[in-house]
PDB file of N, CA and C in Angstrom:
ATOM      1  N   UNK A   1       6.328 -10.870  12.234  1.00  0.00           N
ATOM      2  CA  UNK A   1       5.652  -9.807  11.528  1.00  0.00           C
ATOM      3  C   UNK A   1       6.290  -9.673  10.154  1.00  0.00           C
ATOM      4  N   UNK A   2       5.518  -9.449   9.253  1.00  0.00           N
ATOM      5  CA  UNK A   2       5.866  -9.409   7.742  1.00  0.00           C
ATOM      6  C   UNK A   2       5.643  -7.906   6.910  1.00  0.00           C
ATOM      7  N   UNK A   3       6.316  -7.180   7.326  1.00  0.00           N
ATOM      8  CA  UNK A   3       5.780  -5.629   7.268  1.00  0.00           C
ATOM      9  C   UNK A   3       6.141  -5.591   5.370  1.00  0.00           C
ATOM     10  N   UNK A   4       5.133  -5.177   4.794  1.00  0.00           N
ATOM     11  CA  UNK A   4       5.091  -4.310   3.568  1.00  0.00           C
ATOM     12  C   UNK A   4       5.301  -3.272   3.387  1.00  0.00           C
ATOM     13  N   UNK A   5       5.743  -2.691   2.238  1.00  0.00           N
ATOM     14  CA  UNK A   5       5.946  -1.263   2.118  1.00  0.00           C
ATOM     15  C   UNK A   5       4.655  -0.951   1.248  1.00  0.00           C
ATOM     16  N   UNK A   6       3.692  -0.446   0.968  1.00  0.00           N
ATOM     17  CA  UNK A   6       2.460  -0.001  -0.423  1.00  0.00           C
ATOM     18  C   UNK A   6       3.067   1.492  -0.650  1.00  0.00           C
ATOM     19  N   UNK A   7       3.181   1.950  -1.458  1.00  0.00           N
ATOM     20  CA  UNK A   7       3.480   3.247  -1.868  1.00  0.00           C
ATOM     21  C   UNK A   7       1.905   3.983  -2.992  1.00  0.00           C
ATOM     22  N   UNK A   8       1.585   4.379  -3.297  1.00  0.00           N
ATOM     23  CA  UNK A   8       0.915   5.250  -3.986  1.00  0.00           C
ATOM     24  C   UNK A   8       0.792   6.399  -4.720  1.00  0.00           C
ATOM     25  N   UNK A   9       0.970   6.822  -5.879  1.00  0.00           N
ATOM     26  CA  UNK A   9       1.020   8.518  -6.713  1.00  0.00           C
ATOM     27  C   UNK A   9       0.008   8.146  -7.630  1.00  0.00           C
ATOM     28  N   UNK A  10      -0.747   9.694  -8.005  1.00  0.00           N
ATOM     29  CA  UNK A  10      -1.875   9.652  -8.874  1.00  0.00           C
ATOM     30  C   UNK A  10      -2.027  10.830  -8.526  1.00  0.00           C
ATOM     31  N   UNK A  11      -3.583  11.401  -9.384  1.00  0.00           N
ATOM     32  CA  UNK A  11      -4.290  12.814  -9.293  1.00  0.00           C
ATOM     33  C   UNK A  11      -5.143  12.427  -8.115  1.00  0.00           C
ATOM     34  N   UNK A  12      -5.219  13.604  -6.900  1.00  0.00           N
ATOM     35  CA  UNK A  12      -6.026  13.147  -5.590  1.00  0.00           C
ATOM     36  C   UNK A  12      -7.952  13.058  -6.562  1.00  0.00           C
ATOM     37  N   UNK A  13      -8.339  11.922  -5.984  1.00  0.00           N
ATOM     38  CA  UNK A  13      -9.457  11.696  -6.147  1.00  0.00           C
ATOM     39  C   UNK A  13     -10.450  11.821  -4.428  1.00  0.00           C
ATOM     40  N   UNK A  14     -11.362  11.656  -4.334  1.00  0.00           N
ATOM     41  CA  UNK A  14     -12.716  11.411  -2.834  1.00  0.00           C
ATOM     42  C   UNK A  14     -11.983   9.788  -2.887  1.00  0.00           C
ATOM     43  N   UNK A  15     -11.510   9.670  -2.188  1.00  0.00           N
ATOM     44  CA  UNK A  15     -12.042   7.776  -1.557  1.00  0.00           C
ATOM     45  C   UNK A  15     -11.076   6.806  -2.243  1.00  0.00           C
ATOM     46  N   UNK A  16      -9.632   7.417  -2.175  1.00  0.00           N
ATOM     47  CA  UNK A  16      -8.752   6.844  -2.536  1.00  0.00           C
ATOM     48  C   UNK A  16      -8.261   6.071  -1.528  1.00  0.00           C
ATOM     49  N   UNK A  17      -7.641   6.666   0.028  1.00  0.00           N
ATOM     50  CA  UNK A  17      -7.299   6.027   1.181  1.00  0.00           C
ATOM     51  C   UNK A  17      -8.246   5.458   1.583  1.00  0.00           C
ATOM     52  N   UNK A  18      -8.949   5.529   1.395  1.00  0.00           N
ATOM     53  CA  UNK A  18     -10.536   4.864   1.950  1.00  0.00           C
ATOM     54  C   UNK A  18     -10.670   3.103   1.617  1.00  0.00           C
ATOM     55  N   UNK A  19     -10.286   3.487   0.310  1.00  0.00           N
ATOM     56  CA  UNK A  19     -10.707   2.175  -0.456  1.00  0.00           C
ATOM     57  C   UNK A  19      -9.563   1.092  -0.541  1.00  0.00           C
ATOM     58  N   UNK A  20      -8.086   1.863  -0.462  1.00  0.00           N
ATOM     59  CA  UNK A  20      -7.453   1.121   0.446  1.00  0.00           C
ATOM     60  C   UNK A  20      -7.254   0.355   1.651  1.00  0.00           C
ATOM     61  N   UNK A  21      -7.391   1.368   2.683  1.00  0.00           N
ATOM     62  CA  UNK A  21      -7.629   0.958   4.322  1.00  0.00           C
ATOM     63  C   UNK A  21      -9.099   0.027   4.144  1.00  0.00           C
ATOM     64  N   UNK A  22     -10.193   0.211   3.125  1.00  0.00           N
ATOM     65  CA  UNK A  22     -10.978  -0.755   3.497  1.00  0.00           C
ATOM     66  C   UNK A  22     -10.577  -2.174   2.683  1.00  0.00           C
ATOM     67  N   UNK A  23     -10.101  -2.108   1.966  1.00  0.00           N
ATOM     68  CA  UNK A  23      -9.041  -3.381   1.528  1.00  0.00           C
ATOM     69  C   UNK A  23      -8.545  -4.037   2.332  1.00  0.00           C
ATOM     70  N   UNK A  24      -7.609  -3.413   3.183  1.00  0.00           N
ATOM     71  CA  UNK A  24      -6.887  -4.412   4.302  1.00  0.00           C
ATOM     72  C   UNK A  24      -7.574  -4.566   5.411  1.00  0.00           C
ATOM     73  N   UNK A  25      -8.716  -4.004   5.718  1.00  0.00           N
ATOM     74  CA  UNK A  25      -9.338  -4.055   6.949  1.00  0.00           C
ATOM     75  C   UNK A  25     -10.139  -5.404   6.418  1.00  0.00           C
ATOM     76  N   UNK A  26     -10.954  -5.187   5.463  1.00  0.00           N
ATOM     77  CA  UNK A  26     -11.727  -6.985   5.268  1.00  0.00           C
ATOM     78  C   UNK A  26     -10.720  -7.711   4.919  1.00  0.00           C
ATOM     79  N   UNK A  27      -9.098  -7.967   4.820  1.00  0.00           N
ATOM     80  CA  UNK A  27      -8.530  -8.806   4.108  1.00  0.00           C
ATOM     81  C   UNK A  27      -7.482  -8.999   5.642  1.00  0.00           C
ATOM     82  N   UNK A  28      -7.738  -8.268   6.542  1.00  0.00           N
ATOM     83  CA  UNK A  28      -7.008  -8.587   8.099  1.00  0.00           C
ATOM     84  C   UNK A  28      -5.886  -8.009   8.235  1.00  0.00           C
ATOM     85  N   UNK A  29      -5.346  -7.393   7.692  1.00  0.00           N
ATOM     86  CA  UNK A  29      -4.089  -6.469   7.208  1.00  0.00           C
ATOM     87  C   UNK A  29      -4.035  -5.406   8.016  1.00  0.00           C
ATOM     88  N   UNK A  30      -2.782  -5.490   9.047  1.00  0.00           N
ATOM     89  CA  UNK A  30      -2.546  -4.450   9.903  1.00  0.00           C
ATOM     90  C   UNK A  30      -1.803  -3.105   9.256  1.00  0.00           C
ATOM     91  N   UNK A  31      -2.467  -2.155   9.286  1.00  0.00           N
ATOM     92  CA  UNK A  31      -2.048  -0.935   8.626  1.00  0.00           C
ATOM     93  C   UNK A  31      -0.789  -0.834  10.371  1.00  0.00           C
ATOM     94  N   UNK A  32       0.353  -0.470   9.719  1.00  0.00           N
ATOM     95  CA  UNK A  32       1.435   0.104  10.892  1.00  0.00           C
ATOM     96  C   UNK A  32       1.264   1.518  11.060  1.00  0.00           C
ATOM     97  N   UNK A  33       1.541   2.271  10.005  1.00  0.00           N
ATOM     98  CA  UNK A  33       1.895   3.262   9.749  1.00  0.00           C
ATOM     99  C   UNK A  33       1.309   3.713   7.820  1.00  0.00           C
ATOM    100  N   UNK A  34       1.625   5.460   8.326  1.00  0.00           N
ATOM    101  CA  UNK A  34       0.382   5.321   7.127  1.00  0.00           C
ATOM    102  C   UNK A  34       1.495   7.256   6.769  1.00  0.00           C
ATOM    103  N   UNK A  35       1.060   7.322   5.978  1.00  0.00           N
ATOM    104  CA  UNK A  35       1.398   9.258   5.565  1.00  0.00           C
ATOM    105  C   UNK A  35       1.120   9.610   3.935  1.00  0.00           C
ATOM    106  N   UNK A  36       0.717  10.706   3.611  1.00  0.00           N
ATOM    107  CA  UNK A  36      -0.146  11.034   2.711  1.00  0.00           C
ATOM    108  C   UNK A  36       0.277  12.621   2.791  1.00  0.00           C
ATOM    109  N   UNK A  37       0.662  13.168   1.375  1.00  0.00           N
ATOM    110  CA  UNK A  37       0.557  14.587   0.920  1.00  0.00           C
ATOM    111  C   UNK A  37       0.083  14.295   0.111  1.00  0.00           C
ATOM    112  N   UNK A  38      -0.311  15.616  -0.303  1.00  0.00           N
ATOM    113  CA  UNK A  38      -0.407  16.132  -1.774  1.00  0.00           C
ATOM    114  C   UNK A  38      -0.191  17.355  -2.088  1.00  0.00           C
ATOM    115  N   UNK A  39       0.457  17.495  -3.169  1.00  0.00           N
ATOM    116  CA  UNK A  39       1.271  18.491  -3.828  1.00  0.00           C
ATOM    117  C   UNK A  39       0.226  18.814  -5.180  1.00  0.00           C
ATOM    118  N   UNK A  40      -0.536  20.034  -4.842  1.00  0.00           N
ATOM    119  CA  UNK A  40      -0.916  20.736  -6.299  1.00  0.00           C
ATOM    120  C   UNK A  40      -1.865  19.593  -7.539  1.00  0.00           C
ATOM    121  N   UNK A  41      -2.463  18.462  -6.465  1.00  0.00           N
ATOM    122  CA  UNK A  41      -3.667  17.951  -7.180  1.00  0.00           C
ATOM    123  C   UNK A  41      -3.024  16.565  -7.228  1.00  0.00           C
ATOM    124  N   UNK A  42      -1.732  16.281  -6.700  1.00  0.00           N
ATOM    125  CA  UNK A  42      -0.588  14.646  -6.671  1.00  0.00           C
ATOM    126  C   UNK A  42      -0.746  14.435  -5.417  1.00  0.00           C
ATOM    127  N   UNK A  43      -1.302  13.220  -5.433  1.00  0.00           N
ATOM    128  CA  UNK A  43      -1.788  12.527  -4.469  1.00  0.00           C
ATOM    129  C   UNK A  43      -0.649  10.926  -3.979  1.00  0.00           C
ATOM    130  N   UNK A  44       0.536  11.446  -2.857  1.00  0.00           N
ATOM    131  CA  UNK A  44       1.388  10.356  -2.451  1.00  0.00           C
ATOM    132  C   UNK A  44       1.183   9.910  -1.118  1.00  0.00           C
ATOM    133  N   UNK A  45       1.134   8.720  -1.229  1.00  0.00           N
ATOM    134  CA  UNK A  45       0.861   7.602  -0.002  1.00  0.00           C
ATOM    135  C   UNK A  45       1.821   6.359   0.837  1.00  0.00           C
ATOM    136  N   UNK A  46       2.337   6.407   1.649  1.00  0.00           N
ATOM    137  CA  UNK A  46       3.213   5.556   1.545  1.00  0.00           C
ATOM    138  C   UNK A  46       2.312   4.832   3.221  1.00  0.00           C
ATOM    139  N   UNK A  47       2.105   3.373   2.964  1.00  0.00           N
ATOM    140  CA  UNK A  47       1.856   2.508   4.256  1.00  0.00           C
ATOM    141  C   UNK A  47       2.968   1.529   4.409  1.00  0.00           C
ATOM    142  N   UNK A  48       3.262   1.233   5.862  1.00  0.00           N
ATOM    143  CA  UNK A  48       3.668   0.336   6.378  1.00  0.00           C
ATOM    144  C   UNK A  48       2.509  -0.997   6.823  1.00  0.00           C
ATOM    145  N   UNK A  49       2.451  -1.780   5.966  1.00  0.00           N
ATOM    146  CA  UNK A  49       1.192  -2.792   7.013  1.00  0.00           C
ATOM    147  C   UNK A  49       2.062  -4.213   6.945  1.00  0.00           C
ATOM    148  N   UNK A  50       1.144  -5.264   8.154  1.00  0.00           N
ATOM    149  CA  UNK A  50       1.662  -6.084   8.691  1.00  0.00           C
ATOM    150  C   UNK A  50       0.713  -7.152   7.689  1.00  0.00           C
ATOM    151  N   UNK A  51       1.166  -7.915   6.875  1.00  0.00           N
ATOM    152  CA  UNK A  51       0.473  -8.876   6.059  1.00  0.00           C
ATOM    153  C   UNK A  51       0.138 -10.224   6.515  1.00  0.00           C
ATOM    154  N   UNK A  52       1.219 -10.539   7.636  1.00  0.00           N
ATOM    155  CA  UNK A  52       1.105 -11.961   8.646  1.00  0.00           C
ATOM    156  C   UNK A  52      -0.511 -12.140   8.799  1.00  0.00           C
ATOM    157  N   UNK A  53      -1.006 -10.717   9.823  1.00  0.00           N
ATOM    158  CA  UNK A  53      -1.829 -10.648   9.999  1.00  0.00           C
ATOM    159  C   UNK A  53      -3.197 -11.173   9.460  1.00  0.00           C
ATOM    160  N   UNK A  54      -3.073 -10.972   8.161  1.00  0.00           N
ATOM    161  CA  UNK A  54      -4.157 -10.849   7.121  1.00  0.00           C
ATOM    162  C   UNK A  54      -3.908 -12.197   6.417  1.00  0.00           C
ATOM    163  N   UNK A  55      -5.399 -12.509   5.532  1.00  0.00           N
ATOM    164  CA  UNK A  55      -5.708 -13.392   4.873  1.00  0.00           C
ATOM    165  C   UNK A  55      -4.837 -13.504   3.329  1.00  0.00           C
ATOM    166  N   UNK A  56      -4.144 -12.693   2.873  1.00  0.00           N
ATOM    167  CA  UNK A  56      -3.312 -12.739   1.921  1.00  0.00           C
ATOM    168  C   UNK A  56      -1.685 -12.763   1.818  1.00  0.00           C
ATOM    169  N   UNK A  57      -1.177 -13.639   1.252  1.00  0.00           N
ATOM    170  CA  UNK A  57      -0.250 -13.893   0.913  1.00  0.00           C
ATOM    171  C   UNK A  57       0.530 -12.384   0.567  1.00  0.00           C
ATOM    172  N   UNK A  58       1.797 -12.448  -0.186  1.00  0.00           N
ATOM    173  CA  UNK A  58       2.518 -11.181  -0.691  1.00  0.00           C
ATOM    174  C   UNK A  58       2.141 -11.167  -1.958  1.00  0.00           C
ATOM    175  N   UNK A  59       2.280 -12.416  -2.535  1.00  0.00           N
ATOM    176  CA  UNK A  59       1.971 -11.846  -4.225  1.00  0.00           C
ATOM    177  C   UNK A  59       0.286 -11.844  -4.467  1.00  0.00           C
ATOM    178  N   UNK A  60      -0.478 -12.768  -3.618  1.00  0.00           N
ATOM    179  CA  UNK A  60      -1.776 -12.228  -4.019  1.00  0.00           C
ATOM    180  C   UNK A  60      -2.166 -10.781  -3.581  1.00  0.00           C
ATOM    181  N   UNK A  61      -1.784 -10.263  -2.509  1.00  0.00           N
ATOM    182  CA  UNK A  61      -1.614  -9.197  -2.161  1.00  0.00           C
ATOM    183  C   UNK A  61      -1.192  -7.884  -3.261  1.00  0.00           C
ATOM    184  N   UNK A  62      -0.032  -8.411  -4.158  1.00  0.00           N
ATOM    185  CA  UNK A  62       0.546  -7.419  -4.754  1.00  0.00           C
ATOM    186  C   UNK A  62      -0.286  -7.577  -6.113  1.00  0.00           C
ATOM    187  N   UNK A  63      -0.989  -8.536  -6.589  1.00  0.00           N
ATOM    188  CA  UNK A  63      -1.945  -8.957  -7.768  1.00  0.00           C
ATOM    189  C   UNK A  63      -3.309  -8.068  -7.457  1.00  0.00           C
ATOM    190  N   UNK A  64      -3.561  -8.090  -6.270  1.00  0.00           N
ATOM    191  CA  UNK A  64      -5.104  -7.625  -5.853  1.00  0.00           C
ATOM    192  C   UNK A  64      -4.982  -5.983  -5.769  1.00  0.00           C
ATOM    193  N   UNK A  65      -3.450  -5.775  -5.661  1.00  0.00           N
ATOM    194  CA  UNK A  65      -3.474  -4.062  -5.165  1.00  0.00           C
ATOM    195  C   UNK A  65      -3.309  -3.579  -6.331  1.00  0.00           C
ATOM    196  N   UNK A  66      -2.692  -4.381  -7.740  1.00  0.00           N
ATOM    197  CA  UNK A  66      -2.946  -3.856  -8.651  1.00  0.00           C
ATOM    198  C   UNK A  66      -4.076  -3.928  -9.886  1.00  0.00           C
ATOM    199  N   UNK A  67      -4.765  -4.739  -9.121  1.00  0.00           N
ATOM    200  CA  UNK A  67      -6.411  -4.261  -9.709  1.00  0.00           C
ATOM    201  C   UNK A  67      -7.188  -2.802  -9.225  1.00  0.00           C
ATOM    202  N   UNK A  68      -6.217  -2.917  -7.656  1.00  0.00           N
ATOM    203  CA  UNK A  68      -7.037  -1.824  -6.843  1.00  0.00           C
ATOM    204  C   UNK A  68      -6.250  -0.366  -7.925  1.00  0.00           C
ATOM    205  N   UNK A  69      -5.452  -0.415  -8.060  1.00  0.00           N
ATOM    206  CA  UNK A  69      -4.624   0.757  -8.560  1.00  0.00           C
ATOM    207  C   UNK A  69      -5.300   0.831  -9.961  1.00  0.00           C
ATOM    208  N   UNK A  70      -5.939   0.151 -10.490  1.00  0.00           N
ATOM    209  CA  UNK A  70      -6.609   0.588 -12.230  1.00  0.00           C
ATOM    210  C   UNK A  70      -7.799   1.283 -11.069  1.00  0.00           C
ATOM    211  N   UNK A  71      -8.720   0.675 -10.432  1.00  0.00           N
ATOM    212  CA  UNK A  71     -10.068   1.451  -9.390  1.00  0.00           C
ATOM    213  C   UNK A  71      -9.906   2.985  -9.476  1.00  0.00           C
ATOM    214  N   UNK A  72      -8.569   2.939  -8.568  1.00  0.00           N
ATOM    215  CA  UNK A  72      -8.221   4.539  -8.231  1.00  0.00           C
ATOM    216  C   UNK A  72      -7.268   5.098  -8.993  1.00  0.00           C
ATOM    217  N   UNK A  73      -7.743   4.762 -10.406  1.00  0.00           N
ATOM    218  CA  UNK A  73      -6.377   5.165 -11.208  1.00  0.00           C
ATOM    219  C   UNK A  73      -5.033   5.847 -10.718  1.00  0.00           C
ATOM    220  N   UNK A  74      -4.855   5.097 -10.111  1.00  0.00           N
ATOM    221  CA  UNK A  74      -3.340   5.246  -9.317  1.00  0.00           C
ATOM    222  C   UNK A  74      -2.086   4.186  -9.471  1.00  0.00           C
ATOM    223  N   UNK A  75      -0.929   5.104  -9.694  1.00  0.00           N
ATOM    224  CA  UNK A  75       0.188   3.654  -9.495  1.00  0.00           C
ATOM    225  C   UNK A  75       0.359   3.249  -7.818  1.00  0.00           C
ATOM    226  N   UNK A  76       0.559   2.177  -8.058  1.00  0.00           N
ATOM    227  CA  UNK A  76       0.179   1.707  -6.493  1.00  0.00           C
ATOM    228  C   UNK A  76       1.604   0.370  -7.000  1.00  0.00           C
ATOM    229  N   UNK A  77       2.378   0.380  -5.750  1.00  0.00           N
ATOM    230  CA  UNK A  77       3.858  -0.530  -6.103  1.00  0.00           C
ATOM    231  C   UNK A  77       3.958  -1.007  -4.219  1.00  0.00           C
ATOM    232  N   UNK A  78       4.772  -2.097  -4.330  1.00  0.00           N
ATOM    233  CA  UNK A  78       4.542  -3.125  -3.169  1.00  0.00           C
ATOM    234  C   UNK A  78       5.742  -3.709  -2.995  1.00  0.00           C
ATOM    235  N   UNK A  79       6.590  -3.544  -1.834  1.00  0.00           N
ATOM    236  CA  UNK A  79       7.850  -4.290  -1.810  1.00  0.00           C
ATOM    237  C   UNK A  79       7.826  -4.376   0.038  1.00  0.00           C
ATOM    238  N   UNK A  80       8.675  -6.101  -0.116  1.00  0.00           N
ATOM    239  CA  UNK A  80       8.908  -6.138   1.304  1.00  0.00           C
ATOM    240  C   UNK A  80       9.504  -5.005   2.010  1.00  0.00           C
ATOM    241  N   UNK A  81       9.660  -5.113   3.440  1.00  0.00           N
ATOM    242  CA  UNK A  81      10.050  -3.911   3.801  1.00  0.00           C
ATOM    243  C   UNK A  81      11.606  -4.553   4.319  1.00  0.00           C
ATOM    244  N   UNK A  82      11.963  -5.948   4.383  1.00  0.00           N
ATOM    245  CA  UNK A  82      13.525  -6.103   4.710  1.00  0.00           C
ATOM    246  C   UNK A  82      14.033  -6.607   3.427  1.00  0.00           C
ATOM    247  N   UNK A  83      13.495  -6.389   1.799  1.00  0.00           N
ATOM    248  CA  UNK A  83      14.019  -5.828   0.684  1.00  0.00           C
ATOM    249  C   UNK A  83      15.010  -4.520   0.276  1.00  0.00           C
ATOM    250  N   UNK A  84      13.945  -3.670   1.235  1.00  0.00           N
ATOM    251  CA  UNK A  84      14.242  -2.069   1.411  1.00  0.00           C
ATOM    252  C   UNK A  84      15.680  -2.062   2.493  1.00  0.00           C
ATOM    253  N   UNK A  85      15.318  -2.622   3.334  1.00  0.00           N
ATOM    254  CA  UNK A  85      16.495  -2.804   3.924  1.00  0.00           C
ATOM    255  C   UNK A  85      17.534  -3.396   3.750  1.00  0.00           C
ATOM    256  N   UNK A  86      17.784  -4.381   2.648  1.00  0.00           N
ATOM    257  CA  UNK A  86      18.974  -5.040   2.487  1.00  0.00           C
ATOM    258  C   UNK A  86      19.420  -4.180   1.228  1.00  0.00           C
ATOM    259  N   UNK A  87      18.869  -3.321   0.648  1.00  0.00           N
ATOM    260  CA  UNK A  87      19.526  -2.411  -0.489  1.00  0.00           C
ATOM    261  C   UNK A  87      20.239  -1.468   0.191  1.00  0.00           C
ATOM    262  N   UNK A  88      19.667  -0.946   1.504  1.00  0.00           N
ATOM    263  CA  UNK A  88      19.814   0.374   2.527  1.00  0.00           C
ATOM    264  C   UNK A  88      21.515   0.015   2.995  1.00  0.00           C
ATOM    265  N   UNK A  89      21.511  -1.679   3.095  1.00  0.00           N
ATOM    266  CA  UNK A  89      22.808  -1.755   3.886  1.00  0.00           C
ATOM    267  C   UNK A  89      23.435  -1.832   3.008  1.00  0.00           C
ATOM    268  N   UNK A  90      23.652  -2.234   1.772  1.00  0.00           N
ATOM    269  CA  UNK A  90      24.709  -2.439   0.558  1.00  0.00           C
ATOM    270  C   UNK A  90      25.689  -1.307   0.601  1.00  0.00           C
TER     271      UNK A  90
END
């Protein structure tokens, strides 16, 4: 399993998670885990998904999510998830 981290901040828009989750759903991408606030019109997202799964690589993956992030005018940022973990143990 090849777990990603996607993170997300922007102004909440209609059909922001939407257009995500339907991203990885046609692209085979196991969403793990998923969580979403928003604070006063800030719209934060953080997924865990499984990329093995899916038809995309990591960097086409991280190329395609930032087309998706001009869509939903959102910053949208992408890092392995045993990246995260080898900073965690330092």
């Amino acid at each position: 399993m090849e777990k990603v981290v996607v993170t997300l901040v922007g102004m909440d828009t209609v059909g922001i998670i939407a257009k995500m989750c339907t991203y990885f759903a046609e692209n085979g991408i196991n969403i793990i885990d998923i969580a979403q606030t928003t604070v006063r019109g800030v719209i934060n997202v953080i997924m865990i998904v499984d990329i093995e799964t899916g038809k995309k690589g990591f960097d086409t993956l991280k190329e395609e999510m930032y087309k998706l992030s001009k869509d939903v005018r959102c910053i949208v940022n992408i890092v392995r998830q045993n990246e995260l973990e080898s900073i965690a143990e330092a």
